[in-house]
C-alpha atoms as a PDB file:
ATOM      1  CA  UNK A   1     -16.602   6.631 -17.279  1.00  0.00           C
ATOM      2  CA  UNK A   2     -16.753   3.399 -15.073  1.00  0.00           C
ATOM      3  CA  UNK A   3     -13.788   1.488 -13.039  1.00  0.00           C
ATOM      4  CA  UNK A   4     -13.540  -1.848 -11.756  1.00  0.00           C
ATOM      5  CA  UNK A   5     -11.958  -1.909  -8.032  1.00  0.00           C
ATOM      6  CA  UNK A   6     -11.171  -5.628  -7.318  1.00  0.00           C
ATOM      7  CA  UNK A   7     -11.260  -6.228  -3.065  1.00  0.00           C
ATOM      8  CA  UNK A   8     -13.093  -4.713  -0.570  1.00  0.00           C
ATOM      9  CA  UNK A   9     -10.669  -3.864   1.997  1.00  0.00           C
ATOM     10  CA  UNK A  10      -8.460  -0.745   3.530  1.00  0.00           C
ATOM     11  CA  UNK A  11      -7.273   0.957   0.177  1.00  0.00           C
ATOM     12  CA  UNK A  12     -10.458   0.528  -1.791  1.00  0.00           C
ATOM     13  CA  UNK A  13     -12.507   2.453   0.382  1.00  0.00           C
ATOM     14  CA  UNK A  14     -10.556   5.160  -0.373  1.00  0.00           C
ATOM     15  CA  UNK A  15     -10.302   4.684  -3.924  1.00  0.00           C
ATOM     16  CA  UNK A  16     -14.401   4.100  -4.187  1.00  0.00           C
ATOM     17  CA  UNK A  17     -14.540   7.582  -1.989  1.00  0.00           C
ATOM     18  CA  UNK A  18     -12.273   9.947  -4.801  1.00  0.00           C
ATOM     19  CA  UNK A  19     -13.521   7.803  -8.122  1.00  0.00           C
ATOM     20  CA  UNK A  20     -17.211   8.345  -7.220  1.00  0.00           C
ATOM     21  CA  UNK A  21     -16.285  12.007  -6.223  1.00  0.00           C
ATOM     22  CA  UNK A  22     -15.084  12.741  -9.513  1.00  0.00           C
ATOM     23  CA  UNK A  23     -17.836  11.317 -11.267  1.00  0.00           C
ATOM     24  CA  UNK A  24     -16.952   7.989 -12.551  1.00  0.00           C
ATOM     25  CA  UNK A  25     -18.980   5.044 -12.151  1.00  0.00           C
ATOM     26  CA  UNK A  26     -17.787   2.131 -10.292  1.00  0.00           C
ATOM     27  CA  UNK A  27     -17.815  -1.566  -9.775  1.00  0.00           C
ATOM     28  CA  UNK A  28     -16.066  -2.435  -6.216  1.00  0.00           C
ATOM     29  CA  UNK A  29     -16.474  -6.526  -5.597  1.00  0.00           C
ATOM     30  CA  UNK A  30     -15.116  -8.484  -2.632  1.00  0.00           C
ATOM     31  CA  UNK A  31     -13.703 -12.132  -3.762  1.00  0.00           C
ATOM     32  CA  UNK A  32     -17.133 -13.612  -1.910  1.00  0.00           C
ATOM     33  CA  UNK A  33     -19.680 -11.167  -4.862  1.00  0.00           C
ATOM     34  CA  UNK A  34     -17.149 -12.058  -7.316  1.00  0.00           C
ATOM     35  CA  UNK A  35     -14.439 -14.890  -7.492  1.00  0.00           C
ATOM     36  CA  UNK A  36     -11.823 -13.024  -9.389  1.00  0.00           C
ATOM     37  CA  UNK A  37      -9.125 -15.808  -8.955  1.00  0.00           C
ATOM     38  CA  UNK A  38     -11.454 -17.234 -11.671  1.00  0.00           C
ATOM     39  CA  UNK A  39     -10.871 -16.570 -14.677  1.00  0.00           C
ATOM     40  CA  UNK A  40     -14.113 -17.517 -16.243  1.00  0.00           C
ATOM     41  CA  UNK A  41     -15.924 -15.072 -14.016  1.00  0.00           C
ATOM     42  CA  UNK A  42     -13.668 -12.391 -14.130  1.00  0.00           C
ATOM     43  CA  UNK A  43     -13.697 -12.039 -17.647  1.00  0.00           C
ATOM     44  CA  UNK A  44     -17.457 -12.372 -17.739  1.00  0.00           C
ATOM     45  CA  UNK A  45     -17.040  -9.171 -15.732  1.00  0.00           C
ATOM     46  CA  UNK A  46     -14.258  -7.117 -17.576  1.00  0.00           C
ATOM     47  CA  UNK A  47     -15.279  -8.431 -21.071  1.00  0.00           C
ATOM     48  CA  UNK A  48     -18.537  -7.059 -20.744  1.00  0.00           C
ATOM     49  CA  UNK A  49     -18.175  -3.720 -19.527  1.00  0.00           C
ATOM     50  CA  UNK A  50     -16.793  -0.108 -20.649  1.00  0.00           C
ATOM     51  CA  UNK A  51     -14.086   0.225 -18.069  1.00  0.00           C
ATOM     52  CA  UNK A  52     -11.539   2.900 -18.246  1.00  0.00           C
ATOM     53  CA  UNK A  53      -9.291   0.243 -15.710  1.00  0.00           C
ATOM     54  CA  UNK A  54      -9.312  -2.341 -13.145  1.00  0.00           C
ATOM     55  CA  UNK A  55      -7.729  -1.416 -10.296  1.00  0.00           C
ATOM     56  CA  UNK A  56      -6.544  -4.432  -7.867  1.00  0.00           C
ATOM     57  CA  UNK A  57      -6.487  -3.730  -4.212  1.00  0.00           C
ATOM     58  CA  UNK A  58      -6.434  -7.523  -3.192  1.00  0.00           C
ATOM     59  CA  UNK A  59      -3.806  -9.303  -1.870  1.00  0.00           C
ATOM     60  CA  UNK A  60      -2.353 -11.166   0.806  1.00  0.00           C
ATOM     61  CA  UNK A  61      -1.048  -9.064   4.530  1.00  0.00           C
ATOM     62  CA  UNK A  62      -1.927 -11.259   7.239  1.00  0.00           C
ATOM     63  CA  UNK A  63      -3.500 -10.083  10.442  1.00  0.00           C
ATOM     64  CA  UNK A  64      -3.133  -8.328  12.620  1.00  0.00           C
ATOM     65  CA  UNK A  65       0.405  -8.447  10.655  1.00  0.00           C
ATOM     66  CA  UNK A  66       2.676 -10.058   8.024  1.00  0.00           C
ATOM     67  CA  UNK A  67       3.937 -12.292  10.636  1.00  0.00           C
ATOM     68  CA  UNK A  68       0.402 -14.329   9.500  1.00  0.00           C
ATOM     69  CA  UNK A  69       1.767 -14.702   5.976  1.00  0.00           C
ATOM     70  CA  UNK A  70       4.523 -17.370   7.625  1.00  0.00           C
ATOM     71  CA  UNK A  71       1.755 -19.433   8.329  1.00  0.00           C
ATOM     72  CA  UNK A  72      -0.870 -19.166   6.062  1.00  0.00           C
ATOM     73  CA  UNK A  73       1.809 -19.205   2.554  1.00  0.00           C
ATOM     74  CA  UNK A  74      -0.318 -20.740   0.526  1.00  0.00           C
ATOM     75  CA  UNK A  75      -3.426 -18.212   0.562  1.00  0.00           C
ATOM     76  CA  UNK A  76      -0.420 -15.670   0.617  1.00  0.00           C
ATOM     77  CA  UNK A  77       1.091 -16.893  -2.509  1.00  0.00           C
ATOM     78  CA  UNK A  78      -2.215 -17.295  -4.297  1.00  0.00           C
ATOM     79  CA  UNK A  79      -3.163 -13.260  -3.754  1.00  0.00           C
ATOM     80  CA  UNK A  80       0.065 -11.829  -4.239  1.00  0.00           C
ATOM     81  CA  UNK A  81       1.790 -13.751  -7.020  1.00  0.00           C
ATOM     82  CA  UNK A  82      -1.169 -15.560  -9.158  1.00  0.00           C
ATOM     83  CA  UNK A  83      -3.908 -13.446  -8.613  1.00  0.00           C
ATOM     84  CA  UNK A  84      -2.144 -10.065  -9.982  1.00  0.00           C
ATOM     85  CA  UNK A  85      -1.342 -12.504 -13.252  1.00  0.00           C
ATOM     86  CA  UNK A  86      -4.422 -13.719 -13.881  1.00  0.00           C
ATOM     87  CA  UNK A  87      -6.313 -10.000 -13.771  1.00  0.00           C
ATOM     88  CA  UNK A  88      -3.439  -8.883 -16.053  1.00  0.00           C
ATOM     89  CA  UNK A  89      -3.607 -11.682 -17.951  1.00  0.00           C
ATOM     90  CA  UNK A  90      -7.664 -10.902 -18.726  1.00  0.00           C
ATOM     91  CA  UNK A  91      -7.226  -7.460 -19.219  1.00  0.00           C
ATOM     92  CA  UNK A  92      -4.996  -7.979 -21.938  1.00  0.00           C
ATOM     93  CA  UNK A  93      -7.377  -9.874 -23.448  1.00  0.00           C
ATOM     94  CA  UNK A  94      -9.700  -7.219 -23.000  1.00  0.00           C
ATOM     95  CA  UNK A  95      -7.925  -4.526 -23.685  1.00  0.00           C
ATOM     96  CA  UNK A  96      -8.157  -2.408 -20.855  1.00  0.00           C
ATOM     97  CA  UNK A  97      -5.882  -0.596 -18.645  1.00  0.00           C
ATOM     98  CA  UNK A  98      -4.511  -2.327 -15.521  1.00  0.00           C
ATOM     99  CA  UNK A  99      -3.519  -0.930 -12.252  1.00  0.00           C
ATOM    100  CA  UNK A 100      -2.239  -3.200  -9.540  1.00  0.00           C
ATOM    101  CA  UNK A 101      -1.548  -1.591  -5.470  1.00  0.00           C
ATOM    102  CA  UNK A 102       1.871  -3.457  -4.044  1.00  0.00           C
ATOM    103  CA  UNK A 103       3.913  -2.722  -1.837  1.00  0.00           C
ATOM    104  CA  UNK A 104       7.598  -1.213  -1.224  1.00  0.00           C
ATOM    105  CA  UNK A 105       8.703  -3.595   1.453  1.00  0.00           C
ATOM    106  CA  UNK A 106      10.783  -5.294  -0.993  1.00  0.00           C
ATOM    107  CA  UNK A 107      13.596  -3.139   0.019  1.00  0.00           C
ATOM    108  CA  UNK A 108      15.718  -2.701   3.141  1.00  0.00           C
ATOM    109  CA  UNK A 109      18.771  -0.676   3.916  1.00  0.00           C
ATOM    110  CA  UNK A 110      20.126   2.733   3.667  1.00  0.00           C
ATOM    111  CA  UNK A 111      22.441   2.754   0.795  1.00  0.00           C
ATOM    112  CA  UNK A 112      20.378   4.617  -0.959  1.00  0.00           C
ATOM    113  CA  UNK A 113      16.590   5.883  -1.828  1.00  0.00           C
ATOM    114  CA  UNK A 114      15.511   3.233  -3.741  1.00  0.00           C
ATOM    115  CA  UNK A 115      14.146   3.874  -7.094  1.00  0.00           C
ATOM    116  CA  UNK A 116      11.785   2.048  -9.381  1.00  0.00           C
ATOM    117  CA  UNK A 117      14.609   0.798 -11.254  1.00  0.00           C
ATOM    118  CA  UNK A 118      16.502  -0.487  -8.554  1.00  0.00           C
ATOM    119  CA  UNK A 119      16.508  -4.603  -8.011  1.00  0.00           C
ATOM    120  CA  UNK A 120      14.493  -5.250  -5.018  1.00  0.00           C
ATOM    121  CA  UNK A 121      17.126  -6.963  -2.195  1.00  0.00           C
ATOM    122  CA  UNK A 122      14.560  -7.835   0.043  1.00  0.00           C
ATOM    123  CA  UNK A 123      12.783 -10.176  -2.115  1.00  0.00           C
ATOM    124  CA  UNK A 124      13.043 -14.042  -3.477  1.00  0.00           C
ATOM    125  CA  UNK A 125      16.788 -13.556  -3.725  1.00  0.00           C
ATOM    126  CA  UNK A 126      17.534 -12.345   0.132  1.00  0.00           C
ATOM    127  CA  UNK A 127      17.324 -15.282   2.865  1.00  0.00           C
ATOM    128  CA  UNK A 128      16.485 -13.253   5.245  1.00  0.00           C
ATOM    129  CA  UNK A 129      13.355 -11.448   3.788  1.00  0.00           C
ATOM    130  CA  UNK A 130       9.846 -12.213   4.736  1.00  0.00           C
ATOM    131  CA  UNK A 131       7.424 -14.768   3.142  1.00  0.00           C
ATOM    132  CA  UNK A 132       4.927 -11.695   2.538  1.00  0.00           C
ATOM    133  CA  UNK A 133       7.726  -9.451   0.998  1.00  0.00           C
ATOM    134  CA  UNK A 134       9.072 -12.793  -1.181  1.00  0.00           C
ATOM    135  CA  UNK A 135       5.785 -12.584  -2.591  1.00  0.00           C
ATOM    136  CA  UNK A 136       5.405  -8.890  -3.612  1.00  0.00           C
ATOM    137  CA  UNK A 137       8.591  -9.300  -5.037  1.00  0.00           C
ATOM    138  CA  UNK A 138       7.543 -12.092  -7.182  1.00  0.00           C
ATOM    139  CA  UNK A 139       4.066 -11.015  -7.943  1.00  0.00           C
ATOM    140  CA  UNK A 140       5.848  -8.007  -9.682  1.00  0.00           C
ATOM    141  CA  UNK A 141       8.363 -10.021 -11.624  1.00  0.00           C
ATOM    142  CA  UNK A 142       5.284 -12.463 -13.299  1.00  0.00           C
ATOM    143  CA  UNK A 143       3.970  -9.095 -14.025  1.00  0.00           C
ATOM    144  CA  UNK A 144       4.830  -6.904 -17.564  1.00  0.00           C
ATOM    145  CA  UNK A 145       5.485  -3.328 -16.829  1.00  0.00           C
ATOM    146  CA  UNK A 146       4.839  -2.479 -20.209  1.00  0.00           C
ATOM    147  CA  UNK A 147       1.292  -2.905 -19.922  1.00  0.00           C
ATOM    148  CA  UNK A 148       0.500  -3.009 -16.351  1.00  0.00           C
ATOM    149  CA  UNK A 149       0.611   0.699 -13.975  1.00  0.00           C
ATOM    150  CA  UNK A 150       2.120  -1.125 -10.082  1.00  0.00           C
ATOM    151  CA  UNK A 151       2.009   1.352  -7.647  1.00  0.00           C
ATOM    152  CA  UNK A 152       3.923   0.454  -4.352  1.00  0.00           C
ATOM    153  CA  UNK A 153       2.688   1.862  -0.867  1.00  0.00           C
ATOM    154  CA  UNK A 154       4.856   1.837   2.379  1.00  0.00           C
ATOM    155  CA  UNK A 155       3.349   1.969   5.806  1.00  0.00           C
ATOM    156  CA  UNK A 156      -0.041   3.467   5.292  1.00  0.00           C
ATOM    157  CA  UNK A 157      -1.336   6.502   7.290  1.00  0.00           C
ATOM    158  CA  UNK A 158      -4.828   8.588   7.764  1.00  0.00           C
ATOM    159  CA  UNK A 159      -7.092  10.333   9.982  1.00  0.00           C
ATOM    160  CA  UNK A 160      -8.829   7.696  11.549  1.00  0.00           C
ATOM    161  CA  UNK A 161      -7.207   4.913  14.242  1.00  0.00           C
ATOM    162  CA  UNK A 162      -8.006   1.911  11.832  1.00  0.00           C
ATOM    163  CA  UNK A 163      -6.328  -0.897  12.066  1.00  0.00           C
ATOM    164  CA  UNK A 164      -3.799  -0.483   9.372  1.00  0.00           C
ATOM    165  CA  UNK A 165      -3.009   3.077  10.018  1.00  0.00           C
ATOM    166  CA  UNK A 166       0.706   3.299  11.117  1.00  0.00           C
ATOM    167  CA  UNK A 167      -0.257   5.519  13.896  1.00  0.00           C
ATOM    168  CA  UNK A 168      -2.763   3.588  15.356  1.00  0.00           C
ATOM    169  CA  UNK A 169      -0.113   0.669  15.317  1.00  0.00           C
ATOM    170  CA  UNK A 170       1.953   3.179  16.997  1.00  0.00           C
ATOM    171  CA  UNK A 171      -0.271   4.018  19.661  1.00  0.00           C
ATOM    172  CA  UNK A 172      -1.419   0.118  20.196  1.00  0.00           C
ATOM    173  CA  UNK A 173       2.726  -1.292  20.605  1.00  0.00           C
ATOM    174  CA  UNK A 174       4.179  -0.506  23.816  1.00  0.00           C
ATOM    175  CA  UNK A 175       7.581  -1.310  22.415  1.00  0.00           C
ATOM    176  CA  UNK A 176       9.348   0.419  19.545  1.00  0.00           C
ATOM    177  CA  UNK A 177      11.989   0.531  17.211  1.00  0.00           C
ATOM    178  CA  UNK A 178      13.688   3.355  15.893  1.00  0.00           C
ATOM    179  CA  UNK A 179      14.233   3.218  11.900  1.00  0.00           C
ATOM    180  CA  UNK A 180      13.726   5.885   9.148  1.00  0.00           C
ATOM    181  CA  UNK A 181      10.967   4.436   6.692  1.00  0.00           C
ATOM    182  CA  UNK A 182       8.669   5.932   4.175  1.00  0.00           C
ATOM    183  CA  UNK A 183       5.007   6.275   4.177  1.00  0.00           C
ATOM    184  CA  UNK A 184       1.711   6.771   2.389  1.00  0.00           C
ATOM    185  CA  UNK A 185      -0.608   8.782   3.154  1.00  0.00           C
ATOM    186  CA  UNK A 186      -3.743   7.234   1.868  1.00  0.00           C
ATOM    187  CA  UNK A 187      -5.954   9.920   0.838  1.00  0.00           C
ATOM    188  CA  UNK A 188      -3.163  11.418  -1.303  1.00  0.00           C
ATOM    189  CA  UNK A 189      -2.575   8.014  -2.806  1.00  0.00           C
ATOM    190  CA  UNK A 190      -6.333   7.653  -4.310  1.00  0.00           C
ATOM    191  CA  UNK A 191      -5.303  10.962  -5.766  1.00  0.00           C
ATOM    192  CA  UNK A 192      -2.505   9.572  -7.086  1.00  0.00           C
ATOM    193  CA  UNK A 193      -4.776   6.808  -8.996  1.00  0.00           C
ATOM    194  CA  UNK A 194      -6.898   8.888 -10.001  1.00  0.00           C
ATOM    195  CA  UNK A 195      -4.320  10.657 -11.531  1.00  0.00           C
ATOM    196  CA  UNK A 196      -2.694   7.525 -13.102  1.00  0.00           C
ATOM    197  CA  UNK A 197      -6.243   6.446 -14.382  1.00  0.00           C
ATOM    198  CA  UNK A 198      -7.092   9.623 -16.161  1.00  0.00           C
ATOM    199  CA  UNK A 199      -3.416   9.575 -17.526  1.00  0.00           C
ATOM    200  CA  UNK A 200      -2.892   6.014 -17.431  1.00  0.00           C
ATOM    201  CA  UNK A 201       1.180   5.070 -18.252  1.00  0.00           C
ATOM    202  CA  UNK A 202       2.419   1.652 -17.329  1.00  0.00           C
ATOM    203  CA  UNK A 203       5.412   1.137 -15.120  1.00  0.00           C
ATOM    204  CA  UNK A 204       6.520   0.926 -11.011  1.00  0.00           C
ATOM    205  CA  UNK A 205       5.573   3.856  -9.074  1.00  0.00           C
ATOM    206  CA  UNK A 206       6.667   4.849  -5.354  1.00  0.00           C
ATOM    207  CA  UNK A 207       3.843   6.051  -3.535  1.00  0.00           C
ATOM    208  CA  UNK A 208       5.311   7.644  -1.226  1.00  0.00           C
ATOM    209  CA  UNK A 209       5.972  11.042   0.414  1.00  0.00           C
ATOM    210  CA  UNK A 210       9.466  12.955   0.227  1.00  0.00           C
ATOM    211  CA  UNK A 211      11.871  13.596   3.337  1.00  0.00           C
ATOM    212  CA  UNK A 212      10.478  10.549   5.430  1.00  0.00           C
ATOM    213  CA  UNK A 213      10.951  10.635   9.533  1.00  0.00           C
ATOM    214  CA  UNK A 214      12.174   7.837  11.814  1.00  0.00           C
ATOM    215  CA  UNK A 215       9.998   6.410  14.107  1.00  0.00           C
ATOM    216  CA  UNK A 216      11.218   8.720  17.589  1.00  0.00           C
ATOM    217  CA  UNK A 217      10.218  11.709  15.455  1.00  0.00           C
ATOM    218  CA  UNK A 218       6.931  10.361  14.229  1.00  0.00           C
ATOM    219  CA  UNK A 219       6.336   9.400  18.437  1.00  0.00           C
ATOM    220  CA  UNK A 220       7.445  13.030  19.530  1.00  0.00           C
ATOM    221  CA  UNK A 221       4.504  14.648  16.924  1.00  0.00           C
ATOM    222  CA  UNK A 222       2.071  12.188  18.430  1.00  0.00           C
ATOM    223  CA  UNK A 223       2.961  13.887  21.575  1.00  0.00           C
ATOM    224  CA  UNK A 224       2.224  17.330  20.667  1.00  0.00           C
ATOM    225  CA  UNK A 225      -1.063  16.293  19.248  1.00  0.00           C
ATOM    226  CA  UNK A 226      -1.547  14.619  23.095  1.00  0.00           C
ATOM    227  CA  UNK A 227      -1.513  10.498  21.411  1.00  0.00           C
ATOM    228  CA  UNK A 228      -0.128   9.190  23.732  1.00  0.00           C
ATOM    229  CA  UNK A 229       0.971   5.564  24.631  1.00  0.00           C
ATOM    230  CA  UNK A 230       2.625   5.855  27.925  1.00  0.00           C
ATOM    231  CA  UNK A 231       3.977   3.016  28.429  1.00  0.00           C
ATOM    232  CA  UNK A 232       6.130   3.254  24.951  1.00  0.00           C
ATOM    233  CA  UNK A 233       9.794   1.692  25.183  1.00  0.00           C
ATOM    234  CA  UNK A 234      12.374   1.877  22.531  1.00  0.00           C
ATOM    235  CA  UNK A 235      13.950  -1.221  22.095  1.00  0.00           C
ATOM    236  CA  UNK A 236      17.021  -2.755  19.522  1.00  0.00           C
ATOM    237  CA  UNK A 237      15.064  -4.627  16.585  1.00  0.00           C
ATOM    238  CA  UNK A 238      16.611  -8.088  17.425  1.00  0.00           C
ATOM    239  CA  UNK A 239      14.328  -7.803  20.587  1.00  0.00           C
ATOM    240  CA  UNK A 240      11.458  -7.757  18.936  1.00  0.00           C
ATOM    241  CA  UNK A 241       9.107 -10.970  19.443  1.00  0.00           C
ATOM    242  CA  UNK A 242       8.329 -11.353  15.730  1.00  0.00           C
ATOM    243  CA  UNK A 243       8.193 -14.400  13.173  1.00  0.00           C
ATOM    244  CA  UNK A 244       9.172 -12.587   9.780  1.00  0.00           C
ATOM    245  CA  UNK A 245      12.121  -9.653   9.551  1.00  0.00           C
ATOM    246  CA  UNK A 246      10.871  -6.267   8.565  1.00  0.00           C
ATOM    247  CA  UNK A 247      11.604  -3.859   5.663  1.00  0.00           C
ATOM    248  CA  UNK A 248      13.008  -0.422   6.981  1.00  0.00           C
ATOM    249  CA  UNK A 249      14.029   1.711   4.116  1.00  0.00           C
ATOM    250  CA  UNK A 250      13.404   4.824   2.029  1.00  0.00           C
ATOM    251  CA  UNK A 251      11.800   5.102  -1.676  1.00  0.00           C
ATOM    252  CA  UNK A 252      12.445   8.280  -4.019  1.00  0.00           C
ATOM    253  CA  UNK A 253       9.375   9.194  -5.226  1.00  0.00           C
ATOM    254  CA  UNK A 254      10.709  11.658  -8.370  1.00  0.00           C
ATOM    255  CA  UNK A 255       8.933   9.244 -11.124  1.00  0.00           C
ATOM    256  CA  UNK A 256       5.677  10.116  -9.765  1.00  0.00           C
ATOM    257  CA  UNK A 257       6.100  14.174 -10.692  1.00  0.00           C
ATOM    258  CA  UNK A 258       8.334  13.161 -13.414  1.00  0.00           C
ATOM    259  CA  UNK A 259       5.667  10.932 -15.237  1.00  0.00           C
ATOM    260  CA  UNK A 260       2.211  12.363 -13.930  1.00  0.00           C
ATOM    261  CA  UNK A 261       3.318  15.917 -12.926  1.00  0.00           C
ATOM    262  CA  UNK A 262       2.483  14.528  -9.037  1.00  0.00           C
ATOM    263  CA  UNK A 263       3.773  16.089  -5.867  1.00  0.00           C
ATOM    264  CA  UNK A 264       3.789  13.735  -2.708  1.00  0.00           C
ATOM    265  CA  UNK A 265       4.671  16.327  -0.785  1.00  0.00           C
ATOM    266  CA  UNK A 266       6.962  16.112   2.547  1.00  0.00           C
ATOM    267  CA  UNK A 267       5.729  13.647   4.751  1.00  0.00           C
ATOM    268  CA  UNK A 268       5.850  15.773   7.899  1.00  0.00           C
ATOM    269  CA  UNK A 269       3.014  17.679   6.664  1.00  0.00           C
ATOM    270  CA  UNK A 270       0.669  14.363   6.214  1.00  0.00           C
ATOM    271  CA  UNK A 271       1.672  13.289   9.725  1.00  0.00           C
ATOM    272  CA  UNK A 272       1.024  16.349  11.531  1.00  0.00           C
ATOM    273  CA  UNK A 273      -2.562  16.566   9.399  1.00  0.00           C
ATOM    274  CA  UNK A 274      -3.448  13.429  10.468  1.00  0.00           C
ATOM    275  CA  UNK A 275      -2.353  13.399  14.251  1.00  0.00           C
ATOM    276  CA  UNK A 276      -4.682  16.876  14.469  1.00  0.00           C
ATOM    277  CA  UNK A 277      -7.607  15.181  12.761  1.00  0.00           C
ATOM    278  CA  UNK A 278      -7.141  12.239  15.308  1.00  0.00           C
ATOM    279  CA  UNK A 279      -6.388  14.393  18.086  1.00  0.00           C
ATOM    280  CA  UNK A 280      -9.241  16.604  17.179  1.00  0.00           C
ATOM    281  CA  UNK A 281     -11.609  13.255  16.841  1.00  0.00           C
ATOM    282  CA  UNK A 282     -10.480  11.917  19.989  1.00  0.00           C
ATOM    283  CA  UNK A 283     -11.288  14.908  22.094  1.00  0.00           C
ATOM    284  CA  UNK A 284     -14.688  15.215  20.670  1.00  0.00           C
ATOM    285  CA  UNK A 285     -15.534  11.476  21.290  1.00  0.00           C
ATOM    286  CA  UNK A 286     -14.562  12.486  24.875  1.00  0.00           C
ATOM    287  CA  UNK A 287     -16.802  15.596  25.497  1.00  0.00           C
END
């Protein structure tokens, strides 16, 4: 059994990690070993070998944030909007199962937990939305569902103070705002992939974890683990010195169990795991 990971970045090196763990070969190429906005090359690629699925982690986020995307639209609509269409497009042709990582920031408010099913209104069709999350928006819409398993992530957390870790972004900002938002742990999602893979099922998927916490409550179970900013400062969100609006919202995650028999589990537990292993890390660094 064999996959095909397309980018090299935060999620695939997770999704390598559990794929290779449960005995499946696999292919993992950055865009410099293999231009997969080509479509010549990529289908050299896919054509030619026995792949259960190709699973795209590339896209667009900007660094250190999706402020970046503002800027730089034109690399961001080329990841996020053509890209995802032109794998799709090849593994149709190839007849092979396509999984494609996006994101759930195409939704704010608290109306309601947003399902799969519900019309994203922080996309192309809200003014106010980021360039980033007008993207994700559209790069699902050129996309068919019938064919194609996207799996949306919100606000990424693990063990280790990477860079895209929500609680290392946490620890780094001295000033805060205070909204309830899902998250994903990120261990639990390559589980989650793996589980679509073995199973595979086109549609949208929530990747998230049930009974989500607002920020003040994430902060206080840094605190008990000792992570520590201290010079943290809650502040309104219109104080905020940033270039694009932000998605704060919550995603129902039922389609997951309902579909692939999956359990996110609550996201307290996943937060408290990961501030010990941290915690844990840190002190030993220390000694």
């Amino acid at each position: 059994m064999k996959v095909l990971i397309l980018g090299k970045g935060y999620i695939s090196n997770f999704l390598v990690d559990i794929f290779k763990g449960k005995g499946y070969k696999v292919d993992n190429f950055s865009r410099k070993e293999l231009d997969y906005t080509d479509d010549d090359e990529l289908y050299s690629v896919i054509s030619t070998e026995p792949y259960e699925a190709v699973i795209n982690t590339a896209g667009f986020t900007g660094k250190p944030n999706v402020d970046e995307c503002e800027i730089r639209r034109q690399e961001c609509f080329n990841l996020n909007v053509k890209l995802p269409k032109t794998i799709e497009n090849i593994c149709k042709l190839c007849d092979v199962n396509f999984v494609h990582i996006s994101s759930g920031c195409i939704y704010t408010g608290y109306e309601k937990e947003y399902t799969e099913e519900d019309e994203p209104n922080f996309g192309l069709f809200n003014d106010e939305a980021s360039f980033y999350s007008k993207t994700k928006h559209a790069g699902e819409m050129m996309l068919d569902d019938q064919f194609t398993n996207i799996i949306r992530i919100r606000m990424p957390i693990e063990d280790k103070l990477s860079p895209k870790n929500l609680l290392t972004k946490l620890l780094k900002y001295d000033f805060l705002i205070d909204f309830v938002n899902s998250k994903t742990d990120v261990y639990k999602l390559s589980e989650f992939v793996f589980a679509v893979v073995e199973n595979f099922k086109a549609g949208i998927y929530n990747a998230v974890h049930s009974n989500p916490l607002s920020t003040k409550d994430v902060v206080e179970i840094l605190k008990e683990y000792e992570l520590v900013n201290e010079n943290w400062n809650f502040i309104p969100y219109d104080e905020l010195d940033i270039k694009a609006n932000r998605s704060n919202c919550v995603l129902n995650n039922d389609k997951s169990y309902d579909d692939f028999n999956f359990e996110w589990g609550d996201e307290e537990t996943y937060l408290r795991l990961n501030a010990s292993l941290i915690s844990n890390r840190e002190k030993w660094n220390d000694k």
